[in-house]
Each structure stands twice: as C-alpha cells, then as structure tokens.
Protein backbone atom coordinates (compact mmCIF):
# COMPACT_ATOMS: atom_id res chain seq x y z
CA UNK A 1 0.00 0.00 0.00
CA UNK A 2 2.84 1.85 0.57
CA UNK A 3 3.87 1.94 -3.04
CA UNK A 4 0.69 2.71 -3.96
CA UNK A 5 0.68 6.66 -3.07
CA UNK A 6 4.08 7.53 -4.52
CA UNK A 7 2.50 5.87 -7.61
CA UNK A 8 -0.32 7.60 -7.62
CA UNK A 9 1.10 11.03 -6.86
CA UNK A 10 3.96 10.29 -10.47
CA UNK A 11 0.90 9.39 -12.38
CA UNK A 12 -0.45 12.60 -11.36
CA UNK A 13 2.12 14.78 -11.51
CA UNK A 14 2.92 13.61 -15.50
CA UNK A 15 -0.94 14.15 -16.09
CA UNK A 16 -0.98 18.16 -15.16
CA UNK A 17 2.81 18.19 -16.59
CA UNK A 18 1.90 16.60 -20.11
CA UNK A 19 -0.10 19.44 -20.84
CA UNK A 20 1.95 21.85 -19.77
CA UNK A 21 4.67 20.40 -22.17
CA UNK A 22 2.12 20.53 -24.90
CA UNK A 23 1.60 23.60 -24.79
CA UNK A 24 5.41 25.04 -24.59
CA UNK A 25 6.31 22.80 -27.41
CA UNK A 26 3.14 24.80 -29.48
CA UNK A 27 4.47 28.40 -28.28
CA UNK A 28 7.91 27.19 -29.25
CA UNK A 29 6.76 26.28 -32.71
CA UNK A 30 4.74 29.47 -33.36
CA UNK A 31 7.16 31.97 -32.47
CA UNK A 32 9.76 30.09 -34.45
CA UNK A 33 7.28 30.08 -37.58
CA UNK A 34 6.58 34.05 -36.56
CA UNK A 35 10.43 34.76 -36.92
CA UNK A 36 10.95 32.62 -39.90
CA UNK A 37 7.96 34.49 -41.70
CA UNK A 38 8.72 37.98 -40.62
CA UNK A 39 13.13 37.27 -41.41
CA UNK A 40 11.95 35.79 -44.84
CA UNK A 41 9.03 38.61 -45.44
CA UNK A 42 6.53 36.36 -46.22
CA UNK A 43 3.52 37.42 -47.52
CA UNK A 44 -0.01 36.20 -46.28
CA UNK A 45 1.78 33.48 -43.88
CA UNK A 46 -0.55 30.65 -42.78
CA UNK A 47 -0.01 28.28 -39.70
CA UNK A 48 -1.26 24.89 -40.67
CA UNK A 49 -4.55 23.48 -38.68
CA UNK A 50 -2.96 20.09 -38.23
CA UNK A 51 -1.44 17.71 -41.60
CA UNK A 52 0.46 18.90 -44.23
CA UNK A 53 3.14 21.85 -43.51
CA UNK A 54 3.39 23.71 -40.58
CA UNK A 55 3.27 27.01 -42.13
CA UNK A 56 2.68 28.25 -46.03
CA UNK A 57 3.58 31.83 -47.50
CA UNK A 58 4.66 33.66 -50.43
CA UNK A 59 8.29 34.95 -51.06
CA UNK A 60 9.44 38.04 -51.92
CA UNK A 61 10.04 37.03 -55.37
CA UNK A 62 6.49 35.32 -55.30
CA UNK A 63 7.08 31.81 -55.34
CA UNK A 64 4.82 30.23 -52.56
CA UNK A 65 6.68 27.69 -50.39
CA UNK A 66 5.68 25.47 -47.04
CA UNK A 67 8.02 25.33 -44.40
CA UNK A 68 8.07 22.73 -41.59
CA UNK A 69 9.70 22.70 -38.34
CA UNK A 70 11.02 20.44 -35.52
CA UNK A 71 9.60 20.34 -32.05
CA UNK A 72 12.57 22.34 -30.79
CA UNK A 73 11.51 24.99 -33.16
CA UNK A 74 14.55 24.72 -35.69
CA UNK A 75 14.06 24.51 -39.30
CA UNK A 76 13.00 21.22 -40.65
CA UNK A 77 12.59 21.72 -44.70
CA UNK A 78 11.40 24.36 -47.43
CA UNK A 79 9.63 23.60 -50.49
CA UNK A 80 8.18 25.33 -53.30
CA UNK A 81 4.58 24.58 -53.11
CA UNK A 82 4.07 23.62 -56.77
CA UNK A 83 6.36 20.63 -58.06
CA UNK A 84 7.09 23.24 -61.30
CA UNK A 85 7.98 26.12 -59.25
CA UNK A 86 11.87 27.28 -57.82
CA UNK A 87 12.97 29.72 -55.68
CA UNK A 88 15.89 31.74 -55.74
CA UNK A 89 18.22 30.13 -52.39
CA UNK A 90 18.60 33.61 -51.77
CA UNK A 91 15.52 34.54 -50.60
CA UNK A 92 16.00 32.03 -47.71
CA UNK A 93 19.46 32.23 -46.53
CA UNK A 94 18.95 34.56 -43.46
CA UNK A 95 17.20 31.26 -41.82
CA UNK A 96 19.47 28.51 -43.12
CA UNK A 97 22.86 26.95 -40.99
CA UNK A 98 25.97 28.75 -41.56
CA UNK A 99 27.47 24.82 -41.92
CA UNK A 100 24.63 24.48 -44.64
CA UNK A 101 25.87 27.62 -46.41
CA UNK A 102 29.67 26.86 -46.29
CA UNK A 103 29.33 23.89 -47.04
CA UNK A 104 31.39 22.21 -50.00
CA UNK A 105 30.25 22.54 -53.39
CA UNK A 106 27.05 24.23 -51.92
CA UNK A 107 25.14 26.30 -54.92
CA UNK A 108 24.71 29.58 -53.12
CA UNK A 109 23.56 31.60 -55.85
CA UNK A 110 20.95 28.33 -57.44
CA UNK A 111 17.36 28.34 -57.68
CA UNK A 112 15.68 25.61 -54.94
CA UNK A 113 12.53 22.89 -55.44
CA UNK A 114 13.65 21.85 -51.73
CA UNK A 115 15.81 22.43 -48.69
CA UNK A 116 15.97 20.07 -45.78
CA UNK A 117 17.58 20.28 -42.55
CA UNK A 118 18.35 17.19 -40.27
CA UNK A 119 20.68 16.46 -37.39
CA UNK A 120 22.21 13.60 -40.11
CA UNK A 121 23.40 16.49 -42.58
CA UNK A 122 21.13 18.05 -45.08
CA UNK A 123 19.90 18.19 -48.77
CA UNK A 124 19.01 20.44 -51.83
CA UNK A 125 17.31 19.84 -54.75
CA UNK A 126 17.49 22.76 -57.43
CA UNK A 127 18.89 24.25 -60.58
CA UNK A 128 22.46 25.60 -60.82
CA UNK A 129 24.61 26.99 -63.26
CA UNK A 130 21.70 26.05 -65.62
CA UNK A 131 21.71 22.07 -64.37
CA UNK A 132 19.39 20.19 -62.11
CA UNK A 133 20.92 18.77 -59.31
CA UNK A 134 20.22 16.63 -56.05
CA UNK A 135 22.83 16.73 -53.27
CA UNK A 136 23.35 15.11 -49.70
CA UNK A 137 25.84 16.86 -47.10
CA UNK A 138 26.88 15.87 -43.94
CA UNK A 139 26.34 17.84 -40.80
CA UNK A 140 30.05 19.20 -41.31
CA UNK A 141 29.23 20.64 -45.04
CA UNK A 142 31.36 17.63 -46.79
CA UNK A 143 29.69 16.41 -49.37
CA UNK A 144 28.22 12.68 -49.51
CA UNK A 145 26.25 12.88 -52.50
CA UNK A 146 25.77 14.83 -55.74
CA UNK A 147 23.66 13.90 -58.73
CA UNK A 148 23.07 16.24 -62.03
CA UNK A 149 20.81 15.35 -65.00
C-alpha cells in the first residue's frame, strides 16, 4: 500500500505536466514560424490546422513555399509549393545553418525545389549553373552525395 501513493502522486504529476509540455512545445513552434515568416518577409503566412506543412507563404520574389519545423523549433525543410515552381536560395538564406551555407560545393547563388535540414546532414534539390541537381551533405558541409541530370 505503501507503493501505492508515490505511484499515484507520479501518475499525477505527468498528467498536469503533459499538458503543460504541450503547450510550450506549441508556443515554441509558433514563435519560431513568426520569426521565420517575418526574417523571410513572407507574404499572407498561414499556420497549418494540423497535416500537411506547418506554415505556407509567399516569397518576396512570389514563389509560394511550405516550411516545416522540428519540435525544438529549428528549421525542418522548405519547399516550393508547386512541383514546377523554384525559388531563388537567396531569398531564404537569413534562416538557413551557416554549416549548410559553407558547405562544400554548396550552390549559393541556385534556384531551390527543396531544402531540408536534419541532425544527419542536409539536402538540396534545385537548378544551378543552368543544371538540375540533387545533393546530400553531412552535418560538417562535406559532401556525400551529388547527382546532375
């Protein structure tokens, strides 16, 4: 019986602390999407009501593109929103990784279908120098994979 109390009080206390958690983890994610859509001057942002990305917007240079982020807040991917649409990597550097931008053979100056961010390295799939290209770095910038058609 003894055990029973201690029990009860844990299952208690991670009841009235889940929610709590819940709802840092939410304020964590909006004001990272706020920054992220007032650094990139998005126009008409939208936070996503549950699936799909967690926030949509229009660039500068008026390509629309979905952004999604980790818990932590950090930046998970970009995309153009259209499969046939680019946007210029410029547009989006002021929220990538330094490591990302420095990193070897890394197109700074292409035109982006996707950019994705991971704690394994990251990716970019785009146009450059007039070529399409796919590439894989590791977290360091080296690069692990490029492919051009």
């Amino acid at each position: 019986m003894t055990l029973t109390r201690p029990l009860i009080a844990a299952a208690a206390a991670t009841a009235f602390a889940a929610p709590a958690l819940a709802q840092d983890t939410a304020a964590t994610m909006n004001a990272a999407m706020e920054q992220a859509a007032q650094t990139l001057q998005l126009s008409d942002p939208q936070l996503s009501q549950g699936r799909g990305p967690d926030m949509r917007g229009t660039l500068p240079g008026g390509t629309m593109v979905e952004l999604d982020f980790y818990r932590d807040g950090t930046l998970e991917e970009i995309e153009a929103e259209r499969d046939d649409a680019l946007f210029p990597l410029s547009e989006v550097t002021a929220i990538l990784p330094e490591a990302m931008l420095n990193a070897e053979r890394f197109p700074t100056d292409a035109m982006m279908e996707k950019v994705e961010i991971s704690r394994d390295g990251f990716e970019a799939e785009g146009e450059a120098d007039g070529q399409w290209f796919e590439a894989e770095w590791n977290p360091d910038g080296t690069l692990r994979e490029w492919e051009g058609r």
